[in-house]
N, C-alpha and C. Protein backbone atom coordinates (compact mmCIF):
# COMPACT_ATOMS: atom_id res chain seq x y z
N UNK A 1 0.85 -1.18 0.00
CA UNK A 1 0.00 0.00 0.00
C UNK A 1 0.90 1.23 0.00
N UNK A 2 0.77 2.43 -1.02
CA UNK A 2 1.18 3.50 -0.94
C UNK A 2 0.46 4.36 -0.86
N UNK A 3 0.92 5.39 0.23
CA UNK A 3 0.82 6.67 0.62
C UNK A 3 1.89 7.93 0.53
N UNK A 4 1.47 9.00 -0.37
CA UNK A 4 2.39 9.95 -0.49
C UNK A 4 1.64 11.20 0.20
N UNK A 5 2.44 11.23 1.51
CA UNK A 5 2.09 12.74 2.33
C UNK A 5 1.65 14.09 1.70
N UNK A 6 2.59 14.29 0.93
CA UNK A 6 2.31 15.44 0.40
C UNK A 6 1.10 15.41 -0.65
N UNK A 7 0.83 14.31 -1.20
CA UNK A 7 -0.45 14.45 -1.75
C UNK A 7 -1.37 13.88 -1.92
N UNK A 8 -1.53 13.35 -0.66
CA UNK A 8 -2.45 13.15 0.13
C UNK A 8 -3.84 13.90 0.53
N UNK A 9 -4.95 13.80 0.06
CA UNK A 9 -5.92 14.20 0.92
C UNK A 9 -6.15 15.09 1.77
N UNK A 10 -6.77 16.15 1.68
CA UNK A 10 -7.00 17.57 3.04
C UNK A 10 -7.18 16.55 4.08
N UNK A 11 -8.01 15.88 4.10
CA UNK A 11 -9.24 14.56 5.24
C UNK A 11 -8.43 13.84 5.95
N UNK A 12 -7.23 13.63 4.78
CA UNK A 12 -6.72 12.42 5.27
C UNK A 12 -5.64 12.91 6.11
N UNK A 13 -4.98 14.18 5.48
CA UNK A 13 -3.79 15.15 6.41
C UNK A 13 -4.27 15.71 7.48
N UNK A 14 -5.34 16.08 7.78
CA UNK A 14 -6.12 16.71 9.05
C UNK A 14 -6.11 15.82 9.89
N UNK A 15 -6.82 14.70 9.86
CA UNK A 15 -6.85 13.80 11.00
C UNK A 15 -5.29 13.10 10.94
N UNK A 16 -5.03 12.67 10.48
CA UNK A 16 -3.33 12.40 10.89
C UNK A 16 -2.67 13.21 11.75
N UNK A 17 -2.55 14.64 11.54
CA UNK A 17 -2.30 15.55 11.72
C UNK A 17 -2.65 15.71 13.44
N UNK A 18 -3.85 15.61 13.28
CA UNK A 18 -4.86 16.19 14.63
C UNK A 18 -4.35 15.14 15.32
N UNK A 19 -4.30 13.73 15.38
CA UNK A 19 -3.63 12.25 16.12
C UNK A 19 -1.92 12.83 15.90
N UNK A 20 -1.55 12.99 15.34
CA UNK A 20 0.15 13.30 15.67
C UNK A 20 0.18 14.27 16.81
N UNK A 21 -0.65 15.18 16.36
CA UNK A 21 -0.10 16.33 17.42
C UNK A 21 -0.66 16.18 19.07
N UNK A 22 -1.63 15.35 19.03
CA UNK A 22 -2.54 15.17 20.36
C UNK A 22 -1.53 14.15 21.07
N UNK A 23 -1.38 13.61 20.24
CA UNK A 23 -0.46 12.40 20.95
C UNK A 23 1.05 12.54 21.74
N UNK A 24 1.57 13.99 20.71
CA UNK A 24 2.65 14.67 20.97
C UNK A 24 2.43 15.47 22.05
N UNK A 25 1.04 16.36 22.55
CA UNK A 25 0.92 16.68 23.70
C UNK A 25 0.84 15.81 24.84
N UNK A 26 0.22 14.55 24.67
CA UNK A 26 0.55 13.22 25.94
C UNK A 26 1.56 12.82 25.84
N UNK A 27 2.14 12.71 25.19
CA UNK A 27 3.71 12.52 25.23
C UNK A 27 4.33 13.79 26.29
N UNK A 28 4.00 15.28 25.94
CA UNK A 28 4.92 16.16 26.80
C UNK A 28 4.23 16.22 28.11
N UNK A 29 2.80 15.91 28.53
CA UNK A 29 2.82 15.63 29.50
C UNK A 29 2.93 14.79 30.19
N UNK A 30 3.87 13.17 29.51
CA UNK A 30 4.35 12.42 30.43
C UNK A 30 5.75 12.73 30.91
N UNK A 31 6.41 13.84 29.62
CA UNK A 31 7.51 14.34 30.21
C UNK A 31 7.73 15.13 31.30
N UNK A 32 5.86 16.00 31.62
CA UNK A 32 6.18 16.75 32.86
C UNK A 32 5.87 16.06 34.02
N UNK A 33 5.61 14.82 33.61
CA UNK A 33 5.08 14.03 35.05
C UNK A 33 6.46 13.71 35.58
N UNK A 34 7.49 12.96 34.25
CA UNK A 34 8.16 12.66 34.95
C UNK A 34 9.20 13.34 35.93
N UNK A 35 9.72 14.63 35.44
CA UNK A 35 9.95 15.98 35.72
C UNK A 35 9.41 16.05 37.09
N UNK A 36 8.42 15.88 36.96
CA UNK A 36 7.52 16.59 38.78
C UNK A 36 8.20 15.27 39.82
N UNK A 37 8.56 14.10 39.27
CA UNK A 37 8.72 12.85 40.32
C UNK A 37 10.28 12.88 40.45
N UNK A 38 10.79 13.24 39.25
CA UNK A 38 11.94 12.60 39.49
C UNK A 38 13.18 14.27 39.14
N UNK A 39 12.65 15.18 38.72
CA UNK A 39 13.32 16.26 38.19
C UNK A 39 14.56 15.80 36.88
N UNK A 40 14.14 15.02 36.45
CA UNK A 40 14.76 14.07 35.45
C UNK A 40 16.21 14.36 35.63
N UNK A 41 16.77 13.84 37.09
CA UNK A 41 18.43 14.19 37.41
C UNK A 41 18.37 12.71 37.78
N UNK A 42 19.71 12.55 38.00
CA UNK A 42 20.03 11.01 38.47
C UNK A 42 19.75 10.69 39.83
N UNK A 43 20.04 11.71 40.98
CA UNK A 43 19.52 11.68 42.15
C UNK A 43 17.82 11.62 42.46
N UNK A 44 17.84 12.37 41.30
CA UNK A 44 15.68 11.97 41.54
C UNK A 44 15.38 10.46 41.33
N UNK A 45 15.84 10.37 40.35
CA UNK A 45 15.82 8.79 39.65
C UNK A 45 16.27 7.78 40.95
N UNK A 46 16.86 7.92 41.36
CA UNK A 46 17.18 6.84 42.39
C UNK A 46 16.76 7.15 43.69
N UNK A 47 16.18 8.24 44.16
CA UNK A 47 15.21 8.51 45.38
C UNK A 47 13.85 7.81 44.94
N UNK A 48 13.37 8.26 43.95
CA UNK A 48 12.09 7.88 43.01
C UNK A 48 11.68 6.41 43.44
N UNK A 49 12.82 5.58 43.34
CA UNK A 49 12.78 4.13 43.13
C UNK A 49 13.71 3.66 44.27
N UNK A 50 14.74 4.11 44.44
CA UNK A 50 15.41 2.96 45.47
C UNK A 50 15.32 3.77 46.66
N UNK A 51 14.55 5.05 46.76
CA UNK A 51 14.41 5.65 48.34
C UNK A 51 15.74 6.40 48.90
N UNK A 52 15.32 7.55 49.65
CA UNK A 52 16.63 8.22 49.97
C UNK A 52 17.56 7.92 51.11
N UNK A 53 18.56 7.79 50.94
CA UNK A 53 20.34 7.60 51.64
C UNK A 53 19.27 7.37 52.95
N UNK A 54 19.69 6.17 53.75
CA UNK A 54 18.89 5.63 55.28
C UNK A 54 17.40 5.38 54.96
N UNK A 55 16.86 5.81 54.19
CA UNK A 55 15.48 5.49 54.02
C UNK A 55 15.32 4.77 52.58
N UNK A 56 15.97 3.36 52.31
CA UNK A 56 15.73 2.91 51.21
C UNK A 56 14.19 2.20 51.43
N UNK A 57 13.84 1.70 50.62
CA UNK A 57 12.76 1.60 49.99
C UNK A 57 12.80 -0.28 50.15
N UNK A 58 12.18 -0.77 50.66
CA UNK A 58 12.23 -2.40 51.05
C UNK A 58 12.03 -3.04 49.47
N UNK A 59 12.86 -4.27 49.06
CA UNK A 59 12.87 -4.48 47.76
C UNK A 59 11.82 -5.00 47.39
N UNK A 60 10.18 -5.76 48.26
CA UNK A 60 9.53 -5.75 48.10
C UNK A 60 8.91 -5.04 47.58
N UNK A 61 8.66 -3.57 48.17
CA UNK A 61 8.01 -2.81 47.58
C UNK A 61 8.11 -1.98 46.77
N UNK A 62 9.92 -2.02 46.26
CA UNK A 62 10.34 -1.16 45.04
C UNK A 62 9.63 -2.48 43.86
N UNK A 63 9.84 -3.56 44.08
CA UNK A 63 9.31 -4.82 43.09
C UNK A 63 8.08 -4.41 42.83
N UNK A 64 7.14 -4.05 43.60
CA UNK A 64 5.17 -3.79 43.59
C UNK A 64 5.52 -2.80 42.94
N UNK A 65 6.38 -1.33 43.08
CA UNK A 65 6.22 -0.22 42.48
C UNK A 65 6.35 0.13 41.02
N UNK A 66 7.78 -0.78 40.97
CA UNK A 66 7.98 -1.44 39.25
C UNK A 66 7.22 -2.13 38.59
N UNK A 67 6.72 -2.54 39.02
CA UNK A 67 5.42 -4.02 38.35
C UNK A 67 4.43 -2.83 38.07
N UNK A 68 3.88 -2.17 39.00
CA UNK A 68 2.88 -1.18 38.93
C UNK A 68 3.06 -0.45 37.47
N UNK A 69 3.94 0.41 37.50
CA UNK A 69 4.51 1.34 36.41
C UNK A 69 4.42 0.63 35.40
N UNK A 70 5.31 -0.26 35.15
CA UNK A 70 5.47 -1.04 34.11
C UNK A 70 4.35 -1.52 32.78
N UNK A 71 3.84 -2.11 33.89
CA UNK A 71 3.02 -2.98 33.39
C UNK A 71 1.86 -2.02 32.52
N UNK A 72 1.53 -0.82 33.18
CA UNK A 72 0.65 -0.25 32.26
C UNK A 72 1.61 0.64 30.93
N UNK A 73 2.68 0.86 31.18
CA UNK A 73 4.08 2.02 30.10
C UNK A 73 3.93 0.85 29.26
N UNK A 74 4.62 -0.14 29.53
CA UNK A 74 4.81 -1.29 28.35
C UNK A 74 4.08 -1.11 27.43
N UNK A 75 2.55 -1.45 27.96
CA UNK A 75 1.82 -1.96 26.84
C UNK A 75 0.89 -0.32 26.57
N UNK A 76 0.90 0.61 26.84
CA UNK A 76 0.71 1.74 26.39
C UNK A 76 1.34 2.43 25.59
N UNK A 77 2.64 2.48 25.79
CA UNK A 77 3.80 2.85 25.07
C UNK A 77 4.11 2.37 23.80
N UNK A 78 3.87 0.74 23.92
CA UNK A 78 4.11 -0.09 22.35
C UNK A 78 2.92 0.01 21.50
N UNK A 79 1.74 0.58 21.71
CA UNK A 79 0.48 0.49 21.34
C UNK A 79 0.48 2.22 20.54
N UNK A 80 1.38 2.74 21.55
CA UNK A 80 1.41 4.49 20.71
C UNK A 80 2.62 4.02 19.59
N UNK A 81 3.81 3.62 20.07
CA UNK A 81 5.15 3.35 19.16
C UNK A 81 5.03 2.72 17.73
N UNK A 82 3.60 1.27 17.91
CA UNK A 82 3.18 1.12 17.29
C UNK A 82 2.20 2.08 15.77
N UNK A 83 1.23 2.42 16.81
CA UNK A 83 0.38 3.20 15.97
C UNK A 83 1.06 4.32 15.12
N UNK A 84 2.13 4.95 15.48
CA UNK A 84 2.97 6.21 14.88
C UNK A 84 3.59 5.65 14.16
N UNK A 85 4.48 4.53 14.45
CA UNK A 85 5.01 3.72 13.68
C UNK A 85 4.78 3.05 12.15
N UNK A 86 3.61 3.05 12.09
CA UNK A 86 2.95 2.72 10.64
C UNK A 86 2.56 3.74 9.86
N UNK A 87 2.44 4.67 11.09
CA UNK A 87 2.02 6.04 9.72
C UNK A 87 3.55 6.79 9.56
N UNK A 88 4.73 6.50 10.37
CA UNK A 88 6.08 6.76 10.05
C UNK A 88 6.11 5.78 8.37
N UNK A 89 5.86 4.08 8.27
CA UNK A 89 6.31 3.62 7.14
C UNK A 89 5.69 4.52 6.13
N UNK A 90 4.71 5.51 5.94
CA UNK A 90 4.23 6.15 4.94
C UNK A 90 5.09 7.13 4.54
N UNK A 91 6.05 7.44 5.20
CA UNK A 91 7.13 8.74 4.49
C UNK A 91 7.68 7.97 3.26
N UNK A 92 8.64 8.98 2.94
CA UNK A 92 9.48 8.68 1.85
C UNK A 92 10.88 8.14 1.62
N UNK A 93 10.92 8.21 2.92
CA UNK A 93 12.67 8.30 3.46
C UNK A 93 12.72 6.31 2.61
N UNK A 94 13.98 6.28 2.24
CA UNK A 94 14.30 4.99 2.49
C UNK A 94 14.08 3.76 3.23
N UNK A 95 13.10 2.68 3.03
CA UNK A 95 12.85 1.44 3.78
C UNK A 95 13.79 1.08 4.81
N UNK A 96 15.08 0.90 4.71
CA UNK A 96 16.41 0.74 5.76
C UNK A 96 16.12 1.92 6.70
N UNK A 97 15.70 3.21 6.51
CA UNK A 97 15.98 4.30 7.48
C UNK A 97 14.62 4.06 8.21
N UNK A 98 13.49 3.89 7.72
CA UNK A 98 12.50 3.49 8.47
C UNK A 98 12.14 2.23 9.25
N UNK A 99 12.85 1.50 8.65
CA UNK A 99 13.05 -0.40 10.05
C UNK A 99 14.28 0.36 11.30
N UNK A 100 15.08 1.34 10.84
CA UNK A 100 15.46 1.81 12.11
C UNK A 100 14.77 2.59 13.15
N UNK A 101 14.19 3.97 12.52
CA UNK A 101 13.59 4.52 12.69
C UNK A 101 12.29 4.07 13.85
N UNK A 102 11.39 3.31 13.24
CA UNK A 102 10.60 2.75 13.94
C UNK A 102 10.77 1.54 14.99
N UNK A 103 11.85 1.18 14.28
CA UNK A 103 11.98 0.31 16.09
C UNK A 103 13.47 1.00 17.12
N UNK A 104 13.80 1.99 16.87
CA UNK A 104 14.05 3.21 17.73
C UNK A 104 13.31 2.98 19.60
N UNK A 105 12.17 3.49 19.39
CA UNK A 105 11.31 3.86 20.44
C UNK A 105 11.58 2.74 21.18
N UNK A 106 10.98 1.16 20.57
CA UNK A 106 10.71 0.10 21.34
C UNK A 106 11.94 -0.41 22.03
N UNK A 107 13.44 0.23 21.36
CA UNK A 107 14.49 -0.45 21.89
C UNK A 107 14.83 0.56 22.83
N UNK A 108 14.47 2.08 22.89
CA UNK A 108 14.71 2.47 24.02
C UNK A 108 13.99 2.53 25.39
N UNK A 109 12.34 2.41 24.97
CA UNK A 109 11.78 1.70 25.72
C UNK A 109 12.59 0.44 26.67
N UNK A 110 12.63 -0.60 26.05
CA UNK A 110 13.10 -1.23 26.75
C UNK A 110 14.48 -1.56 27.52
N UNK A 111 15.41 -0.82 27.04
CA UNK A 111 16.75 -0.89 27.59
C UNK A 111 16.12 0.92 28.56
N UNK A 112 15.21 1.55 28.73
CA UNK A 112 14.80 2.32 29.66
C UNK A 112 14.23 1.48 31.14
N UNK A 113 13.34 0.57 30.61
CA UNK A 113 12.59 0.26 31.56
C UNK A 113 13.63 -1.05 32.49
N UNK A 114 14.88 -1.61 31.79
CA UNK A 114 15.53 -2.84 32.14
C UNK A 114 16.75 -1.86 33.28
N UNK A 115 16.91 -0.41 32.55
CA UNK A 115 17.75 0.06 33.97
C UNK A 115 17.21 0.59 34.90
N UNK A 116 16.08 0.43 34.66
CA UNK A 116 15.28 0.87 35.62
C UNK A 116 15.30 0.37 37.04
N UNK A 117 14.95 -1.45 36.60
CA UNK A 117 15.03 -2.73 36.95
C UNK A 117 16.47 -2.57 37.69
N UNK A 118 17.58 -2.22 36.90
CA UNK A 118 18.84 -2.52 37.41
C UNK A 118 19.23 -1.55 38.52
N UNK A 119 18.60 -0.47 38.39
CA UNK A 119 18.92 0.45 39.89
C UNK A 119 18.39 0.43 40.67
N UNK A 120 17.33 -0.29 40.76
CA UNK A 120 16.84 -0.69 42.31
C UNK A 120 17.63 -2.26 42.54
N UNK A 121 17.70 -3.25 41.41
CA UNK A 121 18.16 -4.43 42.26
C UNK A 121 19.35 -4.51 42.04
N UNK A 122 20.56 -3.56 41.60
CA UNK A 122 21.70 -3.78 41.15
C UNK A 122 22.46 -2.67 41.66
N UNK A 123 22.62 -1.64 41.24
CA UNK A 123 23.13 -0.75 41.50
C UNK A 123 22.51 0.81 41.09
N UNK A 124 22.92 2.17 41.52
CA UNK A 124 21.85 3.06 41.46
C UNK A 124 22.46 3.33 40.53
N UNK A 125 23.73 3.52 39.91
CA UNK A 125 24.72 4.07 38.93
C UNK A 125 23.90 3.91 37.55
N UNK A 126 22.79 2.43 37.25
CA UNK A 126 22.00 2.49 36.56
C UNK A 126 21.33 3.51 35.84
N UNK A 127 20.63 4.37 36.94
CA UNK A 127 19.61 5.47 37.07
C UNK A 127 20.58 6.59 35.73
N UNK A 128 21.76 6.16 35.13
CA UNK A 128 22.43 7.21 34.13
C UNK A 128 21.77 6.49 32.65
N UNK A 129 21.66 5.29 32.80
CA UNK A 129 21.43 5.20 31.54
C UNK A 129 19.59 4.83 31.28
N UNK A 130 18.93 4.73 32.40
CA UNK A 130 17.84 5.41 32.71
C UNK A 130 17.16 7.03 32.01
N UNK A 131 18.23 7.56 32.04
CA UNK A 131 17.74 9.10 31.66
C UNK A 131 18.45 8.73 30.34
N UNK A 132 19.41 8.36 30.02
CA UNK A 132 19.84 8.48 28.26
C UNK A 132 18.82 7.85 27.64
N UNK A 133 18.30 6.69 27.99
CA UNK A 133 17.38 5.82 27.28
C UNK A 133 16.02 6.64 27.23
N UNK A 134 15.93 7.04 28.31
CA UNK A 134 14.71 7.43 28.28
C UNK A 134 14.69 9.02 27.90
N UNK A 135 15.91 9.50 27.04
CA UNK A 135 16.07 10.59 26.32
C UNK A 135 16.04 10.55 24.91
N UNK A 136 16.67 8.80 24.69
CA UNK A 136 16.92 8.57 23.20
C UNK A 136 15.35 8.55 22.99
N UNK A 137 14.40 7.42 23.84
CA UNK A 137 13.48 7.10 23.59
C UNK A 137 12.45 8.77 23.25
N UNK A 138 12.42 9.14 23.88
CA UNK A 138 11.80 10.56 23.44
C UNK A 138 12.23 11.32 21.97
N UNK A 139 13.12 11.36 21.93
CA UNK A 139 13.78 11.96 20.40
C UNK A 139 13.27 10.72 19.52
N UNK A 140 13.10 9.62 19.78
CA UNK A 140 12.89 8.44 18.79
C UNK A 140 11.55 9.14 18.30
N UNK A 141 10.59 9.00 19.36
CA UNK A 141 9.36 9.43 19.22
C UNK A 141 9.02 10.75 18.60
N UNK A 142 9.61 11.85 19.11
CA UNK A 142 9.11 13.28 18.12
C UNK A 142 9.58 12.64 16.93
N UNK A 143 10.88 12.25 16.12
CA UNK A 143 11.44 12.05 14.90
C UNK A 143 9.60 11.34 14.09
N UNK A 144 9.84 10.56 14.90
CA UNK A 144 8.09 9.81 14.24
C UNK A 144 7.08 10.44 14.08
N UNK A 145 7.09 11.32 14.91
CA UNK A 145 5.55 12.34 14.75
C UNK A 145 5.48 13.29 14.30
N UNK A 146 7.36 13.75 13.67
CA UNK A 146 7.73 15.14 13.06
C UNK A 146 7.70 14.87 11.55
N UNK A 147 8.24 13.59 11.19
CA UNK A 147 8.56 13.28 9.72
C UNK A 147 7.13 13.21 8.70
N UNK A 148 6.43 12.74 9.36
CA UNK A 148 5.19 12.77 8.53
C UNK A 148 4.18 14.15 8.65
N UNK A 149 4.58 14.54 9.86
CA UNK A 149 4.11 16.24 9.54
C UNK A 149 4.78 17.01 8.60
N UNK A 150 5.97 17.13 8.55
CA UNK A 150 6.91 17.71 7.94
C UNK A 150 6.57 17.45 6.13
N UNK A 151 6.68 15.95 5.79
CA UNK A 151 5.69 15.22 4.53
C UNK A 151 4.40 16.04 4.40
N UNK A 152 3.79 16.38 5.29
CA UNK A 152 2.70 16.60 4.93
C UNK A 152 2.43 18.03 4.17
N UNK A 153 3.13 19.47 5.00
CA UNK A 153 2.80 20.65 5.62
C UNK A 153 3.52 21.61 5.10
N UNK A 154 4.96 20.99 4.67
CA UNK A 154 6.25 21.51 4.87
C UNK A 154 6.70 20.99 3.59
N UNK A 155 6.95 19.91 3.30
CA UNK A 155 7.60 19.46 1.87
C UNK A 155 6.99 19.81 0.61
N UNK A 156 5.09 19.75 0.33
CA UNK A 156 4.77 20.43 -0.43
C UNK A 156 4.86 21.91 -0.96
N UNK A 157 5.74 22.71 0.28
CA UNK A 157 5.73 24.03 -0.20
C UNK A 157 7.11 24.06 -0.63
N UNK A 158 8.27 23.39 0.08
CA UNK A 158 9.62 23.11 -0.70
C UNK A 158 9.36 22.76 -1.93
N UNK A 159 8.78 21.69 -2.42
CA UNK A 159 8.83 21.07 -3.53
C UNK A 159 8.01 22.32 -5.00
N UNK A 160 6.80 22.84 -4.33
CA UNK A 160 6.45 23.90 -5.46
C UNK A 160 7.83 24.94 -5.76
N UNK A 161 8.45 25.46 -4.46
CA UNK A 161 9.23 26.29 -4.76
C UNK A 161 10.75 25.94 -4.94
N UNK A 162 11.49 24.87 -4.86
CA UNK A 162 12.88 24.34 -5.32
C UNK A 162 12.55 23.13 -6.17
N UNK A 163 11.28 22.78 -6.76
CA UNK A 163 11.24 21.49 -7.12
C UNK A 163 12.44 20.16 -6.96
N UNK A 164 12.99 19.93 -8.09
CA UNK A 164 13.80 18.63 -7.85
C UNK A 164 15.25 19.04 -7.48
N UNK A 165 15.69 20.54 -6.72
CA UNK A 165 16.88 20.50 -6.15
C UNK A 165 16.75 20.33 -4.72
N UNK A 166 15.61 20.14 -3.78
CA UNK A 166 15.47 19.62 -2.72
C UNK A 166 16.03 18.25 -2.53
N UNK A 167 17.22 18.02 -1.62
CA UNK A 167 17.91 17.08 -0.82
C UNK A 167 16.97 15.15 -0.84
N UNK A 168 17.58 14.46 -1.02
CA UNK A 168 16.54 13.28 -1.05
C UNK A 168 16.29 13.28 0.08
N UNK A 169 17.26 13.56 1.57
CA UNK A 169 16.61 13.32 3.06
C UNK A 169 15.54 14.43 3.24
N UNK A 170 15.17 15.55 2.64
CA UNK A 170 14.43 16.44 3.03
C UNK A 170 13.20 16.18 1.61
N UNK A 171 13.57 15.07 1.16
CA UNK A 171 11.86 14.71 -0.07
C UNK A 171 10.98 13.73 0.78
């Protein structure tokens, strides 16, 4: 099945459009949640979860707290990564740049949520690659929700006005 963004449908660019960007606002407000819990520093990150210096956090109940979280991010997260994800294969970019592209999110997802795991039962030093992952994983995600806006909004007005000297990464 092909889809070309740029000429594409008013109907069909609106509601895409309207789901990219809504989704991109729950996205920034999971960034301010996390912000409010953890001040997205490494010391938040490991108060957050393994409890502060004399007041750790019993591994029982860092285990219930992780399970908790988890269990609903996982399958919320792969269900958005997903859904963006297929309307990412509709760009133009190269097939190779898009099997990266789209499984981006899910691998930082999960090497996010596994150090997560590792700084409460391993060590807190974890809690660093905690915030990278869960930095890559965010940039994974706008890239997905930017490229097909960009296709949509943005490339048709390049293309009327530079036609075919526009860049193949920017067609």
């Amino acid at each position: 099945m092909t889809l070309n963004y740029s000429d594409a449908r008013s109907s069909l660019k609106v509601v895409i459009t309207i789901f990219l960007l809504f989704v991109g606002v729950g996205y920034i407000f999971g960034l301010i949640n996390i912000y409010n819990h953890t001040g997205m520093s490494y010391t938040g990150v490991v108060v957050h979860y393994r409890g502060a210096a004399g007041e750790e956090v019993p591994p029982e109940f860092a285990f219930a707290k992780l399970v908790n979280e988890n269990h609903f991010h996982v399958f919320a997260l792969s269900m958005l990564f997903f859904m963006i994800g297929v309307l990412f294969t509709f760009t133009s970019l190269p097939e190779p740049a898009k099997a990266i592209f789209v499984a981006a999110p899910f691998l930082g997802m999960f090497m996010d949520f596994a150090s997560l795991w590792l700084t409460v039962f391993s060590a807190p030093l974890f809690a660093w690659l905690s915030i990278a992952f869960g930095a890559f994983m965010a940039f994974s995600f706008f890239m997905l929700i930017g490229r097909p806006l960009y296709e949509m909004w943005i490339l048709p007005i390049w293309k009327l006005k530079w036609k075919e000297s526009v860049p193949w990464y920017l067609r």
